[in-house]
PDB file of N, CA and C in Angstrom:
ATOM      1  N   UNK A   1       0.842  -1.182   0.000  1.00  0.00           N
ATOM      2  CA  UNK A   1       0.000   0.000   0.000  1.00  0.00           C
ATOM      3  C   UNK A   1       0.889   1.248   0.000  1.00  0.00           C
ATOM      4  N   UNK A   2       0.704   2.164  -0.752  1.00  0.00           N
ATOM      5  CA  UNK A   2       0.974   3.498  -0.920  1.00  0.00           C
ATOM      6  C   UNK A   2       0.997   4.028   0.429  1.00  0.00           C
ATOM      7  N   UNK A   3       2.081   4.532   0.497  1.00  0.00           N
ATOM      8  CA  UNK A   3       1.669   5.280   2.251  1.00  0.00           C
ATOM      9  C   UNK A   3       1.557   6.432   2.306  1.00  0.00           C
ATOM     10  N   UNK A   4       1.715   7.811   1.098  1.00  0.00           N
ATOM     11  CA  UNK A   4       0.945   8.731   1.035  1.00  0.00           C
ATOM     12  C   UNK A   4       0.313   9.008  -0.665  1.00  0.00           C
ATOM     13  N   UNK A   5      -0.744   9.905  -1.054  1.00  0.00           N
ATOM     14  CA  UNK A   5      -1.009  10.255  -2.234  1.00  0.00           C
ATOM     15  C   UNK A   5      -0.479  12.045  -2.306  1.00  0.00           C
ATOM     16  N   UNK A   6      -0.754  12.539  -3.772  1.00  0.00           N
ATOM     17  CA  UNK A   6      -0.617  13.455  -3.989  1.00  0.00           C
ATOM     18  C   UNK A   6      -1.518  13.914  -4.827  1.00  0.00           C
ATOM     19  N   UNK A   7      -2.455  15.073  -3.631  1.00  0.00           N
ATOM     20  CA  UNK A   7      -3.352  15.801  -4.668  1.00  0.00           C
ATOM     21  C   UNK A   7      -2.552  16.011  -5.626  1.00  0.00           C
ATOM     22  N   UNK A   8      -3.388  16.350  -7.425  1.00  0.00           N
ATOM     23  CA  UNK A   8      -3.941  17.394  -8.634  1.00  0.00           C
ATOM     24  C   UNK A   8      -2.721  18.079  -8.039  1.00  0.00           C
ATOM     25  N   UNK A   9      -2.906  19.459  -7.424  1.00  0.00           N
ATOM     26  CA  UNK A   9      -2.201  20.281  -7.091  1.00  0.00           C
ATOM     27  C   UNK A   9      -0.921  20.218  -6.301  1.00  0.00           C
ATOM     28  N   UNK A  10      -0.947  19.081  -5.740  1.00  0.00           N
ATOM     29  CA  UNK A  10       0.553  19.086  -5.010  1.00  0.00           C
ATOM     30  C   UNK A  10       1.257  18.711  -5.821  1.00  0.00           C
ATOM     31  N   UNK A  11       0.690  18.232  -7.302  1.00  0.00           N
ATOM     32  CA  UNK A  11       2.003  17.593  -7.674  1.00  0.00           C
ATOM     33  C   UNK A  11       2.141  18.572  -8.178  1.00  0.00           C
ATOM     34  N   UNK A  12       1.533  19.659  -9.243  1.00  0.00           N
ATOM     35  CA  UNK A  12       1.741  20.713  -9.787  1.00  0.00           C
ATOM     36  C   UNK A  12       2.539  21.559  -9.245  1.00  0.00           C
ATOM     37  N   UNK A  13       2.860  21.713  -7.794  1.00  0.00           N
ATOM     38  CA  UNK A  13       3.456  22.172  -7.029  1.00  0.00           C
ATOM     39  C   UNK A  13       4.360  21.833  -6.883  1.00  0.00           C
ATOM     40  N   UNK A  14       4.798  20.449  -6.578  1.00  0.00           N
ATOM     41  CA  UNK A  14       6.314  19.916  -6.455  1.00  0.00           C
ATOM     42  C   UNK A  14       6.870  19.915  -8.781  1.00  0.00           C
ATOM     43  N   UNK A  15       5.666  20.038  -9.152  1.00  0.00           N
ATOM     44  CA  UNK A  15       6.725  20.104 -10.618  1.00  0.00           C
ATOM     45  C   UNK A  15       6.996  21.559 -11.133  1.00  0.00           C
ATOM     46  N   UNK A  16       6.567  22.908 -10.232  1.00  0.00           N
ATOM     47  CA  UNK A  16       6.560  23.951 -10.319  1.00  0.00           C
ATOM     48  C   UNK A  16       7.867  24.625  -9.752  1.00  0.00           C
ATOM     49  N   UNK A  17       7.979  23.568  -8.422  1.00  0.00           N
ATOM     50  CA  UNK A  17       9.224  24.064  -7.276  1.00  0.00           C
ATOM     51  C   UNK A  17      10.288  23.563  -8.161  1.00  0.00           C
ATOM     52  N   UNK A  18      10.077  22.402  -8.854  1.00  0.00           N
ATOM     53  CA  UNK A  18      11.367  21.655  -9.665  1.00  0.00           C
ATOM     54  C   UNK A  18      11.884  22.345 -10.780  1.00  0.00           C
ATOM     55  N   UNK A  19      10.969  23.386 -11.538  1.00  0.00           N
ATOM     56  CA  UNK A  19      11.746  23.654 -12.803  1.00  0.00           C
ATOM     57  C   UNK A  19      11.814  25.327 -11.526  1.00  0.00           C
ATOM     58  N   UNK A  20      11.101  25.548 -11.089  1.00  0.00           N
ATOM     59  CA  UNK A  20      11.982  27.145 -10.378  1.00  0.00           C
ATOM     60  C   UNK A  20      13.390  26.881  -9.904  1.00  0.00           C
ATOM     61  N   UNK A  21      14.223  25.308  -9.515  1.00  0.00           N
ATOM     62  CA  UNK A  21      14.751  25.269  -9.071  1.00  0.00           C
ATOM     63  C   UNK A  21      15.869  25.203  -9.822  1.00  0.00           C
ATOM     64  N   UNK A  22      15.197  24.317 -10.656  1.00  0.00           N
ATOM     65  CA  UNK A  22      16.431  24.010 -11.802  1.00  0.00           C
ATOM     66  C   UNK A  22      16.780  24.917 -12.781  1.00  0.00           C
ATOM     67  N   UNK A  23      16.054  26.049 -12.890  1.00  0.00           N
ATOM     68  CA  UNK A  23      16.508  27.366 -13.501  1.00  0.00           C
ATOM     69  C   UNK A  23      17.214  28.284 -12.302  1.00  0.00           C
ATOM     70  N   UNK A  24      17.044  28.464 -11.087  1.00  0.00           N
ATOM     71  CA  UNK A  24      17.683  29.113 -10.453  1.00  0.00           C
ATOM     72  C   UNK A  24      18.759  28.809  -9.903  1.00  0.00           C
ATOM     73  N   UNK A  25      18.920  27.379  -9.247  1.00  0.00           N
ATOM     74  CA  UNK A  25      19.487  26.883  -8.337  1.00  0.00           C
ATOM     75  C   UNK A  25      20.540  25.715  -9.042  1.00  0.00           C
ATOM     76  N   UNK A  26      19.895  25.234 -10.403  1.00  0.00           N
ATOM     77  CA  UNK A  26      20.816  24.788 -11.020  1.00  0.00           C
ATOM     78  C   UNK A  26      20.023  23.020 -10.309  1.00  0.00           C
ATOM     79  N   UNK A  27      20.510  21.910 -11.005  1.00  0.00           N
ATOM     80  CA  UNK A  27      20.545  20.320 -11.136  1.00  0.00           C
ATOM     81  C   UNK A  27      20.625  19.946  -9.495  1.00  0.00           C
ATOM     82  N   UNK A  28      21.688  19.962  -9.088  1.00  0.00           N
ATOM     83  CA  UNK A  28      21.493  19.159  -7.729  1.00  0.00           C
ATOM     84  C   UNK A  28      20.797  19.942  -6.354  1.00  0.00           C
ATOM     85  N   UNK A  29      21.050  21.232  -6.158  1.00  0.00           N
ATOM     86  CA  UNK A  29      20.044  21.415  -5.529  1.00  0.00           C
ATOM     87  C   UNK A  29      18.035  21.261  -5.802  1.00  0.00           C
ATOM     88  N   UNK A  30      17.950  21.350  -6.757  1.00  0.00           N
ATOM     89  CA  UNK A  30      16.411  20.678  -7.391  1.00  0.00           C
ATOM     90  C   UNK A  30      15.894  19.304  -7.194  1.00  0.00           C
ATOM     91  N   UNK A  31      17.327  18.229  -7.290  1.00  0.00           N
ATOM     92  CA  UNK A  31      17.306  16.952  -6.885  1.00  0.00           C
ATOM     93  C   UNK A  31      17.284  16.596  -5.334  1.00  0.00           C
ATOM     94  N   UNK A  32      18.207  17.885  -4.749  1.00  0.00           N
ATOM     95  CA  UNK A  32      18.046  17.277  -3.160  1.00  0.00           C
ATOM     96  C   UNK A  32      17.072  18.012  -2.262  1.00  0.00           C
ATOM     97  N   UNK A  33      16.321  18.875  -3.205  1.00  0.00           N
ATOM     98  CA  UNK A  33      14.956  19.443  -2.762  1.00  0.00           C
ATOM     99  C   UNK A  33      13.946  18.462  -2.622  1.00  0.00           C
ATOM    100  N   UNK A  34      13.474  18.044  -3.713  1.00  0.00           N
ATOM    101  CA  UNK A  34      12.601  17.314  -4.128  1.00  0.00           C
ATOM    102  C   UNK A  34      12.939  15.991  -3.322  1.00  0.00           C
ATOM    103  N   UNK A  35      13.964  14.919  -2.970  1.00  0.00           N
ATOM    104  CA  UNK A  35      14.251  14.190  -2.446  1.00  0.00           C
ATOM    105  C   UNK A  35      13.389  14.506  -1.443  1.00  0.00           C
ATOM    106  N   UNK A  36      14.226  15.767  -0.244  1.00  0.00           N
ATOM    107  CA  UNK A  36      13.871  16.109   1.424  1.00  0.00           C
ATOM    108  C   UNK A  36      12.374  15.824   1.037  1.00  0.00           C
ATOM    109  N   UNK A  37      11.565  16.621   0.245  1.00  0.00           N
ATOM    110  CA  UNK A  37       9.968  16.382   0.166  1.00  0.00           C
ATOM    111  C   UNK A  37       9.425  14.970   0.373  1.00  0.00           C
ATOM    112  N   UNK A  38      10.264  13.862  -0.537  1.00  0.00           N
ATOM    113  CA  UNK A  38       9.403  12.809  -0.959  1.00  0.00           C
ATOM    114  C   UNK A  38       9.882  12.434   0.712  1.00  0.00           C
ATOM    115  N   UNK A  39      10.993  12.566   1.296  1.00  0.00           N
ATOM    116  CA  UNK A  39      11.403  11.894   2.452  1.00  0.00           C
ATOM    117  C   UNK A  39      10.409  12.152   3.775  1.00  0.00           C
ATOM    118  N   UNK A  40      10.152  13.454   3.400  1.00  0.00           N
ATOM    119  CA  UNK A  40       8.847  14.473   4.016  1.00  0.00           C
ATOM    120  C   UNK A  40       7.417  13.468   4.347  1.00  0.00           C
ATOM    121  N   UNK A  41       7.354  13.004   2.946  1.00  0.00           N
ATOM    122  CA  UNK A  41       5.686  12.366   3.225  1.00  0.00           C
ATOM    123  C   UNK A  41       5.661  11.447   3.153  1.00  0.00           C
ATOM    124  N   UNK A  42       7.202  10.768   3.317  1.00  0.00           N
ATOM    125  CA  UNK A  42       7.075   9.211   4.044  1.00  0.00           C
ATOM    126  C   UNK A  42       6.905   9.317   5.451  1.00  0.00           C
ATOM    127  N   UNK A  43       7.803  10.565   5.975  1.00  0.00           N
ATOM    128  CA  UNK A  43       7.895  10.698   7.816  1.00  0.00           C
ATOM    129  C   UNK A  43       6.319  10.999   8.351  1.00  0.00           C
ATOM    130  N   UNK A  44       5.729  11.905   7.127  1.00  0.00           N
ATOM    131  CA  UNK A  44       4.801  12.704   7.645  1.00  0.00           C
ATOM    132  C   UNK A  44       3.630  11.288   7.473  1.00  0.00           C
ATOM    133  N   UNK A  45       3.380  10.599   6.540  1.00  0.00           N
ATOM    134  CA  UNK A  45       3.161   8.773   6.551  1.00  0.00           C
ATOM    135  C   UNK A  45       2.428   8.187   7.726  1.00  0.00           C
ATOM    136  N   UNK A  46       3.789   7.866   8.043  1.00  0.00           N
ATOM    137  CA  UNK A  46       4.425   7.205   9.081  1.00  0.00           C
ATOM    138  C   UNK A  46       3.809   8.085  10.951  1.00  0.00           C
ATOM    139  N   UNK A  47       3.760   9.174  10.637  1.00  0.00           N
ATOM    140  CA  UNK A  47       3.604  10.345  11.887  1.00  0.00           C
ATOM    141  C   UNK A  47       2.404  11.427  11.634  1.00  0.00           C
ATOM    142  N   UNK A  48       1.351  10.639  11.095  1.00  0.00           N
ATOM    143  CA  UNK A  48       0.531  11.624  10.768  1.00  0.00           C
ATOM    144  C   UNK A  48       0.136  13.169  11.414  1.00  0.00           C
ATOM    145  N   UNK A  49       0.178  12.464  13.072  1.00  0.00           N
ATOM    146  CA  UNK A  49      -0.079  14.116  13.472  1.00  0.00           C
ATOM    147  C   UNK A  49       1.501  14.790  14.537  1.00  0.00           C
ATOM    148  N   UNK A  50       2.303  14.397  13.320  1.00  0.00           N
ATOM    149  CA  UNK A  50       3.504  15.209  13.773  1.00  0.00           C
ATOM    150  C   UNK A  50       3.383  16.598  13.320  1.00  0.00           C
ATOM    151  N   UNK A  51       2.704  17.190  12.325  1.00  0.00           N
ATOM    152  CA  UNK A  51       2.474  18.513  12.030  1.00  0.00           C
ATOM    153  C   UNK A  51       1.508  19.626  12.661  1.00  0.00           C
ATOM    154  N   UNK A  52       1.483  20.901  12.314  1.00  0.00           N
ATOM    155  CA  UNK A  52       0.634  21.147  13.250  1.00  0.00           C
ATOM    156  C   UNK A  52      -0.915  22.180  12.625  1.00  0.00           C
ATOM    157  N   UNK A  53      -1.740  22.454  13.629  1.00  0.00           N
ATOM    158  CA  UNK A  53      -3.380  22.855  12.780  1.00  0.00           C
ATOM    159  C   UNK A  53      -2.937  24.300  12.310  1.00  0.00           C
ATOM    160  N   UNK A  54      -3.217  25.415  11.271  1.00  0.00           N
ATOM    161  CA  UNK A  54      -3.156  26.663  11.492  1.00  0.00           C
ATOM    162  C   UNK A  54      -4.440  26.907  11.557  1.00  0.00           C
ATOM    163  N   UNK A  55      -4.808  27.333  11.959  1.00  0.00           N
ATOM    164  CA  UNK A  55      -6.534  27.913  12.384  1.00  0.00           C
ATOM    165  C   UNK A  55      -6.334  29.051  11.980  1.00  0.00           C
ATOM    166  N   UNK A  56      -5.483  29.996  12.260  1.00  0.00           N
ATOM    167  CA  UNK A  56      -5.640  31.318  11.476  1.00  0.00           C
ATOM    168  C   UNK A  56      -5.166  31.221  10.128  1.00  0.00           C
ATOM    169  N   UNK A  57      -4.561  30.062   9.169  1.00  0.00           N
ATOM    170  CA  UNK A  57      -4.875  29.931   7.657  1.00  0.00           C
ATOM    171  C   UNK A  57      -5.834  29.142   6.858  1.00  0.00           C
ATOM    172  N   UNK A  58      -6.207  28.509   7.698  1.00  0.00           N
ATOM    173  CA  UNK A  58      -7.805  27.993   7.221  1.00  0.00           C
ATOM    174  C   UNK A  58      -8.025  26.866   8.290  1.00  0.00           C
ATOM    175  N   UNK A  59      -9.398  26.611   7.941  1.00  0.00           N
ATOM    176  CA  UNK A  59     -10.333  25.676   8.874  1.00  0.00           C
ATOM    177  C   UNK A  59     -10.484  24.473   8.274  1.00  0.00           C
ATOM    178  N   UNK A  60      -9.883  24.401   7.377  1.00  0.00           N
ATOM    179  CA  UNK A  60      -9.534  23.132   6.621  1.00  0.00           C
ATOM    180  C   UNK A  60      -9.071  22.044   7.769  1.00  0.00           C
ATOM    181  N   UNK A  61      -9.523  20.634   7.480  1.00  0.00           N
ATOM    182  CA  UNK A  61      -8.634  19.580   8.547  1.00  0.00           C
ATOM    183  C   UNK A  61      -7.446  19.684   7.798  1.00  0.00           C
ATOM    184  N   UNK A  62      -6.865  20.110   7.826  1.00  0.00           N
ATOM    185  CA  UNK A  62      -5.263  19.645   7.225  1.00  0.00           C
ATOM    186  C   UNK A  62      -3.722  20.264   7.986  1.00  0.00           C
ATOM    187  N   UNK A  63      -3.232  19.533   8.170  1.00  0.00           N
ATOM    188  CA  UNK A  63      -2.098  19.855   9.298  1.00  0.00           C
ATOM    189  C   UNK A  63      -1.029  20.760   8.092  1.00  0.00           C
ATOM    190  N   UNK A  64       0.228  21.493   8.796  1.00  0.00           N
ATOM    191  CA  UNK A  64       1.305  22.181   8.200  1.00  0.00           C
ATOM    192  C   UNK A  64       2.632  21.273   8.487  1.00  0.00           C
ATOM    193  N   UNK A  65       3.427  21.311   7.904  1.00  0.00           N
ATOM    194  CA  UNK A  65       4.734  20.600   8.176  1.00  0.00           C
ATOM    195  C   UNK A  65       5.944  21.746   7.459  1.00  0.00           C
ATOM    196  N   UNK A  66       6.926  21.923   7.844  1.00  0.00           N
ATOM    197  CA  UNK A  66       7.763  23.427   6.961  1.00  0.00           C
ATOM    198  C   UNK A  66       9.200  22.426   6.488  1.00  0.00           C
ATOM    199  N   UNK A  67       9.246  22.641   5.753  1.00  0.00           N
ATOM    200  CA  UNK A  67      10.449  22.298   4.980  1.00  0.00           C
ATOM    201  C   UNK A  67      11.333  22.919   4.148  1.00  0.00           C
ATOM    202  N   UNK A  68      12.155  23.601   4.733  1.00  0.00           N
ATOM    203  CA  UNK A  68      13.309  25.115   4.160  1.00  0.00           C
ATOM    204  C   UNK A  68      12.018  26.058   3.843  1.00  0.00           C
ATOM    205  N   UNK A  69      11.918  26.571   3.307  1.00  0.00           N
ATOM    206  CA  UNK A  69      10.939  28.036   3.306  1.00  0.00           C
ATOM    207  C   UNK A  69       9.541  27.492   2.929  1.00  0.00           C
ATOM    208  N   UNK A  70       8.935  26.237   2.356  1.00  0.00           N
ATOM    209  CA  UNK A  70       7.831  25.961   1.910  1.00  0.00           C
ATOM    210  C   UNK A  70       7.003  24.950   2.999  1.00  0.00           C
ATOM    211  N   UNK A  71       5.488  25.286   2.471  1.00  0.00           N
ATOM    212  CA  UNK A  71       4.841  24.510   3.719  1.00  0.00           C
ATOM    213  C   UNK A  71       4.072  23.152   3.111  1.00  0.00           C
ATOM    214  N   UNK A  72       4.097  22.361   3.675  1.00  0.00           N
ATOM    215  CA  UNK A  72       3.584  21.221   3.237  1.00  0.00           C
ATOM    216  C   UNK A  72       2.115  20.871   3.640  1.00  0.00           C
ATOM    217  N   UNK A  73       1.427  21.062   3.186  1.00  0.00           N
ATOM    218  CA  UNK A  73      -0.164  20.684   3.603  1.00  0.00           C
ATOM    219  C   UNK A  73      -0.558  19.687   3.473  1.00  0.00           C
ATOM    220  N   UNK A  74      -1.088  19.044   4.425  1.00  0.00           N
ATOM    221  CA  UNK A  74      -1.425  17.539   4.142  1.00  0.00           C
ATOM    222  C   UNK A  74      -2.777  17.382   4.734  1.00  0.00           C
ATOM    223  N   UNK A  75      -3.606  15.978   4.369  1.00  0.00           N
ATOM    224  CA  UNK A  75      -4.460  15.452   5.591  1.00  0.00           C
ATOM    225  C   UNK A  75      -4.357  14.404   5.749  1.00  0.00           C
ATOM    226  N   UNK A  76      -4.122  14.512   7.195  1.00  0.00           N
ATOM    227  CA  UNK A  76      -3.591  13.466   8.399  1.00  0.00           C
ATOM    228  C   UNK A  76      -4.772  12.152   8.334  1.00  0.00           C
ATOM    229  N   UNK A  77      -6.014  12.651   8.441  1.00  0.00           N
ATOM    230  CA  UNK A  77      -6.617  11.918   8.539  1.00  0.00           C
ATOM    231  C   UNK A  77      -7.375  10.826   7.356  1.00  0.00           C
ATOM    232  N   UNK A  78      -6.620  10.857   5.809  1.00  0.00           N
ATOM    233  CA  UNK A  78      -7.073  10.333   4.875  1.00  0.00           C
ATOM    234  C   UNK A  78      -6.019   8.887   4.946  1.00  0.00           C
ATOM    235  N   UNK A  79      -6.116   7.761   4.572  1.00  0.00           N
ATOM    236  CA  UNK A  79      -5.359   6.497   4.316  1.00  0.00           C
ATOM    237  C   UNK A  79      -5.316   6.330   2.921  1.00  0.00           C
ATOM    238  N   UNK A  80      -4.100   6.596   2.307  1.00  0.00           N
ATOM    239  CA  UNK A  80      -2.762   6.672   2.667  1.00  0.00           C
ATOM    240  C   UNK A  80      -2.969   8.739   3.126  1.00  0.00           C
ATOM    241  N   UNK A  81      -2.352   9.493   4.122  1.00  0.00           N
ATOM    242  CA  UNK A  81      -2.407  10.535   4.120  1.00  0.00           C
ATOM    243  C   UNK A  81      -2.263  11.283   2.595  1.00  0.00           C
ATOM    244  N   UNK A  82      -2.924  12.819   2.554  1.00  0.00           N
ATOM    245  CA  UNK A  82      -3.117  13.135   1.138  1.00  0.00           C
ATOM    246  C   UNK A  82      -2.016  14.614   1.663  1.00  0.00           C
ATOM    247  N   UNK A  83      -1.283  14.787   0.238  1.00  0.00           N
ATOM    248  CA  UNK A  83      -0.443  15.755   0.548  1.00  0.00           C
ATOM    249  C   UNK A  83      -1.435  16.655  -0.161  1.00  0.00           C
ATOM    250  N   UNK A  84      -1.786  17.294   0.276  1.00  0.00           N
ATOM    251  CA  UNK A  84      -2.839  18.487  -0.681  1.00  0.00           C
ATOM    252  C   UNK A  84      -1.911  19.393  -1.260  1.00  0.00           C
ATOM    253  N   UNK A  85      -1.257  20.164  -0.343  1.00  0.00           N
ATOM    254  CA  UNK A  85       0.059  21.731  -1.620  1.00  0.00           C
ATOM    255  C   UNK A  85       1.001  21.450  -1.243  1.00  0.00           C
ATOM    256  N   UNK A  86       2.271  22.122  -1.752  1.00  0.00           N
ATOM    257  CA  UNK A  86       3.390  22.617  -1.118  1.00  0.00           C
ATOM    258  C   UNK A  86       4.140  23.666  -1.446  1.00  0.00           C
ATOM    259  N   UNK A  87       3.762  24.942  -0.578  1.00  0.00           N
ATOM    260  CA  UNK A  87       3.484  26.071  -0.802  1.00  0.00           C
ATOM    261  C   UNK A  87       4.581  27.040  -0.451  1.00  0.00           C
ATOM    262  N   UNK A  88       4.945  27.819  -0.973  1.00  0.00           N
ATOM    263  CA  UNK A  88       5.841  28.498  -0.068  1.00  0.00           C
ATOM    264  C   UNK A  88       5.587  29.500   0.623  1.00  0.00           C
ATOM    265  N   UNK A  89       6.253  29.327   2.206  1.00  0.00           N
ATOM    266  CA  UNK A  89       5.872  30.711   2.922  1.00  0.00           C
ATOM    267  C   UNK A  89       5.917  31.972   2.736  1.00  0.00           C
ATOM    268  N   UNK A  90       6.147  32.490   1.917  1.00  0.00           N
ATOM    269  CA  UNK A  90       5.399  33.556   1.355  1.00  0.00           C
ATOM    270  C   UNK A  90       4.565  34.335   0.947  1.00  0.00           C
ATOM    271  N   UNK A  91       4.195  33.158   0.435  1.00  0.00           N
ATOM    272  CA  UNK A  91       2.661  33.461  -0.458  1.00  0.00           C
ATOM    273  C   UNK A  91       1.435  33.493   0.637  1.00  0.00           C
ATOM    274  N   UNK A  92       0.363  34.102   0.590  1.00  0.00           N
ATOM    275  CA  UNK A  92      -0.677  33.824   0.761  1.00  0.00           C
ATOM    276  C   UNK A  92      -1.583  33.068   0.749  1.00  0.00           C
ATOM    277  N   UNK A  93      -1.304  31.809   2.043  1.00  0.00           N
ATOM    278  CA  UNK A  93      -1.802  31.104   2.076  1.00  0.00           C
ATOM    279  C   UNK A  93      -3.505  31.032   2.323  1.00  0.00           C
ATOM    280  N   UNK A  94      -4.020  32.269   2.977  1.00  0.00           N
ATOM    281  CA  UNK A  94      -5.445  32.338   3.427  1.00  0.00           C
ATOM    282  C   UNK A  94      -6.302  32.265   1.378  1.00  0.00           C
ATOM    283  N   UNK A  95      -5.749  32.874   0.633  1.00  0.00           N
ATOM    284  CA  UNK A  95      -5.984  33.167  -0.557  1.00  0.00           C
ATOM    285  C   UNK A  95      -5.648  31.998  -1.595  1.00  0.00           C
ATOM    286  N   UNK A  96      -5.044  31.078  -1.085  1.00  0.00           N
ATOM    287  CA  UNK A  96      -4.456  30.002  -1.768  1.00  0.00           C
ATOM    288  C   UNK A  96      -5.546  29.007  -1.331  1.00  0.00           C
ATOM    289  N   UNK A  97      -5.844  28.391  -0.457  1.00  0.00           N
ATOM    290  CA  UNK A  97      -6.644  27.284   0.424  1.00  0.00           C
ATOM    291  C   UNK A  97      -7.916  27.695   0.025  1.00  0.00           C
ATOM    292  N   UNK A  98      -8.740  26.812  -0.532  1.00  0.00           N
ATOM    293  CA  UNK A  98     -10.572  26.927  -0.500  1.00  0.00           C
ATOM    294  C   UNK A  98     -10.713  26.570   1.223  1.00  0.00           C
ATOM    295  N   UNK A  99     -12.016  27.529   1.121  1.00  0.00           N
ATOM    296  CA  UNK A  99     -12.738  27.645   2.198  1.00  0.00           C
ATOM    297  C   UNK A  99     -13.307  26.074   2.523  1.00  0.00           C
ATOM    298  N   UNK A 100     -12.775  25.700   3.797  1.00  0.00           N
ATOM    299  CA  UNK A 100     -14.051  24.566   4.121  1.00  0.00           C
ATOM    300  C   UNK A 100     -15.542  24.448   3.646  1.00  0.00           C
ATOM    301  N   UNK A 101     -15.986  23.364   3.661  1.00  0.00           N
ATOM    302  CA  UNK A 101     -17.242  23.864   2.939  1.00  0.00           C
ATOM    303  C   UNK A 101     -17.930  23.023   4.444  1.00  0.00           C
TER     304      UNK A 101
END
């Protein structure tokens, strides 16, 4: 069994972070980015509620996890856990996240 999935959008996200990287940062840092991630949502897997709630970025069930400047959104409570974004702290996350419904 798969021990996590990846929303539509997370992957768009991890293939978004990959070519920003590999134009800025050049081949191996892009490779050992992307690695820390996948290593990310095996731990995060494995430790579902090792991350933590933001209530003041949405009311969404979905926990935060930070990994060098970007945030990892997940939900803890789906089997295999679902990585929903991975966002960077920067951005506007209240504006990024749909509203709970």
């Amino acid at each position: 069994m798969k021990r996590y999935i990846l929303a539509p959008q997370a992957k768009d996200d991890l293939s978004e972070i990959n070519r920003y990287l590999l134009r800025e940062a050049g081949v191996r840092v892009a490779q050992s980015t992307i690695i820390k991630f996948k290593n990310t949502f095996i731990f995060l897997s494995r430790n579902p509620d090792a991350g933590h709630l933001r209530e003041d970025l949405t009311d969404l069930p979905v926990k935060f996890w930070q990994v060098f400047s970007y945030l990892i959104i997940y939900n803890p409570a789906t089997k295999p856990i679902e990585i929903v974004r991975i966002i960077h702290g920067s951005r506007n996350i209240n504006a990024i996240l749909p509203p709970a419904e």
